[in-house]
N, C-alpha and C. Protein backbone atom coordinates (compact mmCIF):
# COMPACT_ATOMS: atom_id res chain seq x y z
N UNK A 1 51.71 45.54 160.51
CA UNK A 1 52.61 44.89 159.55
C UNK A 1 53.99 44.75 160.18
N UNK A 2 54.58 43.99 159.90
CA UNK A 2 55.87 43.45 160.82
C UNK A 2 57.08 43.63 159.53
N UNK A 3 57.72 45.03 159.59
CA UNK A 3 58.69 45.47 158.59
C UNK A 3 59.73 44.95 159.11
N UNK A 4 59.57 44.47 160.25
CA UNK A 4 61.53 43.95 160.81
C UNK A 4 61.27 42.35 160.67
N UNK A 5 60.56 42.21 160.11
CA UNK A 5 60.63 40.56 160.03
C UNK A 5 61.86 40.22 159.54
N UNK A 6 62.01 38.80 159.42
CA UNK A 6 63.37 38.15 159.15
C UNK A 6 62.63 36.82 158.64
N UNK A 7 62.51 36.71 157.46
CA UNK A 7 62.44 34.57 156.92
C UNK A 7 63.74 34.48 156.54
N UNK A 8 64.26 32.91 157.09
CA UNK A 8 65.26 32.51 156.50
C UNK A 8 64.70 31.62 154.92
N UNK A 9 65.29 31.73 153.99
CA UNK A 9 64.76 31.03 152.57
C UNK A 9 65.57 30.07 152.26
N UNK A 10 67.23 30.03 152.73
CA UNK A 10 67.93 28.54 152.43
C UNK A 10 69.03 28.93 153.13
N UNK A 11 70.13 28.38 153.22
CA UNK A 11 71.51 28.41 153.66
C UNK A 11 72.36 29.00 152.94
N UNK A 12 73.10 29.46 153.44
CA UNK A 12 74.38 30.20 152.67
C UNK A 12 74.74 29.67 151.53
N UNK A 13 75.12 28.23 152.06
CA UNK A 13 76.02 27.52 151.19
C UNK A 13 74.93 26.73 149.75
N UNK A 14 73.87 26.64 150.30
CA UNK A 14 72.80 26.20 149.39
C UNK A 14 72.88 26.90 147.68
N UNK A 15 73.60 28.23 147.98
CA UNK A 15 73.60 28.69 146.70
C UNK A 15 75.58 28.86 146.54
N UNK A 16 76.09 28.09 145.19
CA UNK A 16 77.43 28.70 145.15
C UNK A 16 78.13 29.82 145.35
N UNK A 17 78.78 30.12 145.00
CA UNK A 17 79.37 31.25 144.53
C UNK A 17 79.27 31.40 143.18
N UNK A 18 78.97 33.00 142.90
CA UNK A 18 78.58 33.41 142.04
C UNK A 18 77.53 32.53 140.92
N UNK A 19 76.47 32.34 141.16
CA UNK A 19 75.51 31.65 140.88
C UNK A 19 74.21 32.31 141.68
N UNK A 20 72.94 31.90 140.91
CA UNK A 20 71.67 32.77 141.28
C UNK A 20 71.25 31.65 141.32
N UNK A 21 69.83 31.96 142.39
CA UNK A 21 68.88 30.86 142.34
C UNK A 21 67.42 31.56 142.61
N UNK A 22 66.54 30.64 141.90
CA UNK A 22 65.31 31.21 141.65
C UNK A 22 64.10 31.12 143.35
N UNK A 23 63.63 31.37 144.02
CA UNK A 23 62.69 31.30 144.93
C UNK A 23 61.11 31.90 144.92
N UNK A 24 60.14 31.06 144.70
CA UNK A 24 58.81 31.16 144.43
C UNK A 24 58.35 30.97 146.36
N UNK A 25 57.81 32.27 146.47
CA UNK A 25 57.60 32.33 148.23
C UNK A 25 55.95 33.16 147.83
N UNK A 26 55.07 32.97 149.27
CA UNK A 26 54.25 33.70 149.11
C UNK A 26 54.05 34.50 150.04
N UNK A 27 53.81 35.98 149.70
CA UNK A 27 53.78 37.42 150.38
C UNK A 27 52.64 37.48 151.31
N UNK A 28 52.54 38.37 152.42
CA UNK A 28 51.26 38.64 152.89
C UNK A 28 51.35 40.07 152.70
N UNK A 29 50.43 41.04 151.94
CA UNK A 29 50.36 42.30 151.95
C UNK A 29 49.59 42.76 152.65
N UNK A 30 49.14 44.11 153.06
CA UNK A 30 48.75 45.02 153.87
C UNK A 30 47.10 44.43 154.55
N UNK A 31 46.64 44.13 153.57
CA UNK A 31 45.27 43.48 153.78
C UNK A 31 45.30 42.08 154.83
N UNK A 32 46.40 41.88 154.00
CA UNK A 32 46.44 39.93 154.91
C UNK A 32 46.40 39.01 153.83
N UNK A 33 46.27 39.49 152.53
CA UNK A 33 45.47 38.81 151.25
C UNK A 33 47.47 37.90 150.76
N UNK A 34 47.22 37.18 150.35
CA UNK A 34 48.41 36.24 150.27
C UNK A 34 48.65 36.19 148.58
N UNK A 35 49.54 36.39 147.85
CA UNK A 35 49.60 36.62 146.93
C UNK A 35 51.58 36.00 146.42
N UNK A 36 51.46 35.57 145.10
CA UNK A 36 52.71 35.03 144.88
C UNK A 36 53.92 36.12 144.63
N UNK A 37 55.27 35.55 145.14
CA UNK A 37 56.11 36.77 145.13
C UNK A 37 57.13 35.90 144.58
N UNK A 38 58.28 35.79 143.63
CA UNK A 38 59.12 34.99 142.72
C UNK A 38 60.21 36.15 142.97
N UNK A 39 61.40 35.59 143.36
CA UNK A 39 62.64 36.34 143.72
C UNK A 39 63.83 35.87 143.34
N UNK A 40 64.74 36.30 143.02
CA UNK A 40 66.34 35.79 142.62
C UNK A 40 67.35 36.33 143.54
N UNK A 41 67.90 35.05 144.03
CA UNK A 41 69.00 35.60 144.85
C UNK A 41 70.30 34.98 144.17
N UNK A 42 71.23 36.30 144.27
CA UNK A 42 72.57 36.21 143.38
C UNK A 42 73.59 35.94 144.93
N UNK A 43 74.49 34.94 144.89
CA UNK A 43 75.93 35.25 145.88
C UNK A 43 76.86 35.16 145.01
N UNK A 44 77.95 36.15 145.75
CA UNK A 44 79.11 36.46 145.06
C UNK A 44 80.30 36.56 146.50
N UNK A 45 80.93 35.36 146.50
CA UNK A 45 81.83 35.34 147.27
C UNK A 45 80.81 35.34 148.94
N UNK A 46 81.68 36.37 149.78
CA UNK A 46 80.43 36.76 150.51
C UNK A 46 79.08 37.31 150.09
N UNK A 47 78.89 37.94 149.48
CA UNK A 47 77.84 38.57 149.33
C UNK A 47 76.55 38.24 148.77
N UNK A 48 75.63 38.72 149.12
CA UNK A 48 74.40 38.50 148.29
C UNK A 48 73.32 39.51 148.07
N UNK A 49 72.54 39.03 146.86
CA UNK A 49 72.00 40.26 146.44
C UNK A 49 70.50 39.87 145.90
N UNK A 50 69.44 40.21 146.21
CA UNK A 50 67.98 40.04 145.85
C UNK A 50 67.96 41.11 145.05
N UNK A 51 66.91 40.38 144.21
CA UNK A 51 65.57 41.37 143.34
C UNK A 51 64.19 40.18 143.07
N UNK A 52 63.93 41.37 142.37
CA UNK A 52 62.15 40.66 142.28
C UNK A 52 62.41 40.26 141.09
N UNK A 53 61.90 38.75 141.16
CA UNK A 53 62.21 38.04 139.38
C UNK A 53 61.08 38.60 138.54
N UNK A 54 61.18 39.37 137.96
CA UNK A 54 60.76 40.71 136.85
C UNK A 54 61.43 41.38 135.96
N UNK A 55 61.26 41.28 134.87
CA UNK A 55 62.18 42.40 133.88
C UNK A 55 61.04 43.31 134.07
N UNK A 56 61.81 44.75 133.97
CA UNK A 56 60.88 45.66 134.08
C UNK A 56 60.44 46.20 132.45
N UNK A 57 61.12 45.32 131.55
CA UNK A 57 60.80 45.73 129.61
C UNK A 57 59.33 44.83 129.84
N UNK A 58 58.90 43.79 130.36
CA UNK A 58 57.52 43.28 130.24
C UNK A 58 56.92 42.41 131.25
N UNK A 59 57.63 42.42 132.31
CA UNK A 59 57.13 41.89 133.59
C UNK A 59 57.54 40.33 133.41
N UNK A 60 58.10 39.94 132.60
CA UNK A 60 58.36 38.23 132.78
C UNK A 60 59.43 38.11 133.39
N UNK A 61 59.02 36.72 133.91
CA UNK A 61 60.46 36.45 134.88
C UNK A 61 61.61 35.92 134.11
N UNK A 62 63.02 36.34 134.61
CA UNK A 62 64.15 36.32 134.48
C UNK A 62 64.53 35.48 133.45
N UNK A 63 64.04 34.16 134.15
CA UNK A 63 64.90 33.01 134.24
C UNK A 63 63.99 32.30 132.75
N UNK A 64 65.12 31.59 131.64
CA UNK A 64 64.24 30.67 130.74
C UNK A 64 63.93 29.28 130.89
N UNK A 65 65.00 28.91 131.88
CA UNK A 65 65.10 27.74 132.57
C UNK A 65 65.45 27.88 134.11
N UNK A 66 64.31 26.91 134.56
CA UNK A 66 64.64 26.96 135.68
C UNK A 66 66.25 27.26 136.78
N UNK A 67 66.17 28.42 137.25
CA UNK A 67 67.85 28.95 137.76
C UNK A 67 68.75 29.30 136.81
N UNK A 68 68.30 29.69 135.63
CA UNK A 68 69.20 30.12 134.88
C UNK A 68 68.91 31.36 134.78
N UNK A 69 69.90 32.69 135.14
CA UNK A 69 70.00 33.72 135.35
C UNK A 69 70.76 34.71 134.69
N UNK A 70 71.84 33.95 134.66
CA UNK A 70 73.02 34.73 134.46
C UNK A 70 73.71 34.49 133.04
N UNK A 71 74.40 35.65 132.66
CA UNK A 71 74.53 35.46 131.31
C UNK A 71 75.89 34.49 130.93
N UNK A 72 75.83 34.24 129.82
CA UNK A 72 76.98 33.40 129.42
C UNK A 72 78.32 33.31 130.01
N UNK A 73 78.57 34.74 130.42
CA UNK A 73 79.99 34.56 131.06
C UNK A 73 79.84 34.83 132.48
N UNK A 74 78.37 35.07 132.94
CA UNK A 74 78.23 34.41 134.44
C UNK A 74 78.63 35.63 135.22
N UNK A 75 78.03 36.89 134.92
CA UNK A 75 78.56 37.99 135.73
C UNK A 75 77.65 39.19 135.51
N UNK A 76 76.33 39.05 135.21
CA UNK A 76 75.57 39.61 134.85
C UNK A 76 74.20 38.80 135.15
N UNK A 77 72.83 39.35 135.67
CA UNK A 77 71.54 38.57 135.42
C UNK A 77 71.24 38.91 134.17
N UNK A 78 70.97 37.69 133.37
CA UNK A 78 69.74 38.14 131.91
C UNK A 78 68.62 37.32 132.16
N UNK A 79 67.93 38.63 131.22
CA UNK A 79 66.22 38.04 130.68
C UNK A 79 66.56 37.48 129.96
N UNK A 80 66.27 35.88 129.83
CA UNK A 80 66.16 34.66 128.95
C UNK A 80 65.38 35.50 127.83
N UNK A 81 64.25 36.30 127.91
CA UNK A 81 63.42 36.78 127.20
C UNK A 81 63.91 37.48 125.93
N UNK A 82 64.21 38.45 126.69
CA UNK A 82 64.80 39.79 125.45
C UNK A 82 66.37 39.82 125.52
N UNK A 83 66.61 39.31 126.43
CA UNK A 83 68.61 39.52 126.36
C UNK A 83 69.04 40.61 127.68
N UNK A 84 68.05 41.16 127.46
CA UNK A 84 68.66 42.50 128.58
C UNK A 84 69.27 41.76 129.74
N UNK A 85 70.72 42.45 130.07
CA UNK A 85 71.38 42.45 131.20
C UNK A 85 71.34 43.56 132.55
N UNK A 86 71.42 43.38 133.36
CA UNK A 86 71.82 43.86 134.53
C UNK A 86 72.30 43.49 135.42
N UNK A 87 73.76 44.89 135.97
CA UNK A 87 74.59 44.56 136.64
C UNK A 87 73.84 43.88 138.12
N UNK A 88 74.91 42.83 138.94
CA UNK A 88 74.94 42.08 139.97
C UNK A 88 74.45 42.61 141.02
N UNK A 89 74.80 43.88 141.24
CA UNK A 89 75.39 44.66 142.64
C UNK A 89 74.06 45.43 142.79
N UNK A 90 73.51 45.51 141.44
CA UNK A 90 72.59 46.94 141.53
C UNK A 90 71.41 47.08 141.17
N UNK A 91 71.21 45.92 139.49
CA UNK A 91 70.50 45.46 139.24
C UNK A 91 69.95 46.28 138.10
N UNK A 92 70.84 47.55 137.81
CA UNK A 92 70.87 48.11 136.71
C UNK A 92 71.09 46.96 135.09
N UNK A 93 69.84 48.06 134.27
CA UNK A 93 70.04 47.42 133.35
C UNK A 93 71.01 48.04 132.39
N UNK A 94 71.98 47.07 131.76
CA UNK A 94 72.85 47.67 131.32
C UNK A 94 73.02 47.70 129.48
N UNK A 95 71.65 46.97 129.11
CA UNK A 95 72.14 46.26 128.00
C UNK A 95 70.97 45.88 127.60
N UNK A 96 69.78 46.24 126.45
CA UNK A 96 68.55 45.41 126.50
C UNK A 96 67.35 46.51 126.24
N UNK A 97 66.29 46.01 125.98
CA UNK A 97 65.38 46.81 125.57
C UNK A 97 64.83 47.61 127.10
N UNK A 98 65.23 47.20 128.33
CA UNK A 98 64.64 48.09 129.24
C UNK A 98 66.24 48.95 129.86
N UNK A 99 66.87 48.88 129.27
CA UNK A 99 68.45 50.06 129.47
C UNK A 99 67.90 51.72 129.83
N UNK A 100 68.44 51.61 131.04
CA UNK A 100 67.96 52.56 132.69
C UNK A 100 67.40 52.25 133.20
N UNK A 101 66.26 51.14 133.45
CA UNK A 101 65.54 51.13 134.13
C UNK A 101 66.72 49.94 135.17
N UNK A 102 65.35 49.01 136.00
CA UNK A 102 66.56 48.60 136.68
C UNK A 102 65.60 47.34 137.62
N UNK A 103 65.95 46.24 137.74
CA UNK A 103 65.10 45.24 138.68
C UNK A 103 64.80 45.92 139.94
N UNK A 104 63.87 45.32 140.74
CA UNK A 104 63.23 46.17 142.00
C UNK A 104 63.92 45.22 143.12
N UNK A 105 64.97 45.76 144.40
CA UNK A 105 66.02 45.23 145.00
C UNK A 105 65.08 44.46 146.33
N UNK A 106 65.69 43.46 147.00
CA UNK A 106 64.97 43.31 148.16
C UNK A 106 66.16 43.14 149.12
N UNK A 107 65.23 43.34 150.05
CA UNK A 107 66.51 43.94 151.18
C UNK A 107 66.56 41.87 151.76
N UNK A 108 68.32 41.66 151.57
CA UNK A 108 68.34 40.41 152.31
C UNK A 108 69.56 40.23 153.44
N UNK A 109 69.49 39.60 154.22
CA UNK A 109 71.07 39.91 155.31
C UNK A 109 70.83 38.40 155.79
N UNK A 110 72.48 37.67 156.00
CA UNK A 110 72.85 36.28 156.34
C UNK A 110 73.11 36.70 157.54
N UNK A 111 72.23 35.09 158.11
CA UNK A 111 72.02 35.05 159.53
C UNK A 111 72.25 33.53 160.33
N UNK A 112 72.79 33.42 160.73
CA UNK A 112 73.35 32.29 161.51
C UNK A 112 73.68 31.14 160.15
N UNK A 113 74.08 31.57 159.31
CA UNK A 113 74.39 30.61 157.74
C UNK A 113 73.22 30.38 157.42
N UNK A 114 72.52 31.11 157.44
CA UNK A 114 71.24 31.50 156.34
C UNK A 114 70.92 32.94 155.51
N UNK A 115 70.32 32.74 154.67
CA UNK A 115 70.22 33.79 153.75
C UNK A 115 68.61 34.22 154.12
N UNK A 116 68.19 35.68 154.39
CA UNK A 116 67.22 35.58 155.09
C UNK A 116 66.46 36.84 154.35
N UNK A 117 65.55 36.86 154.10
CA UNK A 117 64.79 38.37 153.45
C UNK A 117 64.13 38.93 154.73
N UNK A 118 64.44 40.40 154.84
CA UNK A 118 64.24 41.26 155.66
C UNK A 118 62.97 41.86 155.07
N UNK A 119 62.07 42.15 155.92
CA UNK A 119 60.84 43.47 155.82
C UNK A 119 59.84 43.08 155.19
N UNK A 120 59.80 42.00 155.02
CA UNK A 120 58.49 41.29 154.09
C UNK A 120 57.85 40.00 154.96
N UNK A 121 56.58 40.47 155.22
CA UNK A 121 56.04 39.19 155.91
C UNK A 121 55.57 38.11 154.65
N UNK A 122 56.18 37.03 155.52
CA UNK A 122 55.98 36.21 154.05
C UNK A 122 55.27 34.84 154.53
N UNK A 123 54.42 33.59 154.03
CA UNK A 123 53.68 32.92 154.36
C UNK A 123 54.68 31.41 154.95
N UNK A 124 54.76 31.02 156.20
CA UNK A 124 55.73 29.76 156.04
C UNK A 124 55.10 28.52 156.60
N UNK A 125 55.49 27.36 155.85
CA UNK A 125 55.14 26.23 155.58
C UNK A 125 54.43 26.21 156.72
N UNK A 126 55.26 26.28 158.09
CA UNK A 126 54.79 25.56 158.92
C UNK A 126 53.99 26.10 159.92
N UNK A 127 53.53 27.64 159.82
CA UNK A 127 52.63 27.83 160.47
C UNK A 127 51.37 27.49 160.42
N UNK A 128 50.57 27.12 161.53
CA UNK A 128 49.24 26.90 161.54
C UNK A 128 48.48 27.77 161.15
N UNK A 129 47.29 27.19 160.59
CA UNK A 129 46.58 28.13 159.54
C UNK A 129 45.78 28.92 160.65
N UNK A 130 45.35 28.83 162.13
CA UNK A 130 45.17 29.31 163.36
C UNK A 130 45.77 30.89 163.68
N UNK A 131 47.13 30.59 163.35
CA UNK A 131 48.39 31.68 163.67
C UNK A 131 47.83 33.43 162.97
């Protein structure tokens, strides 16, 4: 398994500032077996921050509309679902029927002005099905 992998998923600039965007990618796990993985990446100024698009109150994803993440005043992710918030940075829930628990983080680091997920082999377009 290749834990130091690196996919790039879009460009820096592809996502604003302070704004999330939704990414539907597919995983390869331990087996080889290929399976769907749905992720939100938040930037804030420099920074950026993954989790797994999941509330952990019932497993649905985040978003009620497509890329819509964040709560009304845009400084928080919410579940379209139940309301629950959690903070940016951490992914703590702060607010909501799953309050302590907390989204599951993914490790991401910008790389030549790309935004890139670390440690996850993941399936890409353009490899040959050979590879």
């Amino acid at each position: 398994m290749q834990s130091d992998a690196i996919y790039a998923i879009c460009g820096f600039n592809d996502i604003p500032s302070r704004r999330a965007m939704g990414f539907h990618l597919i995983v390869v796990d331990a087996e080889g077996n290929h399976r769907p993985w749905s992720i939100v990446v938040v930037r804030w100024g420099k920074k950026v921050f993954g989790y797994v698009n999941k509330c952990p109150h019932n497993s649905v994803n985040l978003d009620w509309e497509r890329n819509e993440f964040l709560d009304p005043y845009g400084v928080r992710l919410m579940c379209g679902k139940h309301g629950s918030t959690f903070e940016l940075g951490t992914g703590q829930c702060v607010e909501g029927p799953c309050k302590g628990r907390a989204l599951t983080p993914i490790a991401l680091t910008v790389q030549d002005g790309d935004i890139c997920v670390v440690g996850m082999r993941l399936v890409e377009d353009d490899v040959s099905p050979n590879e």
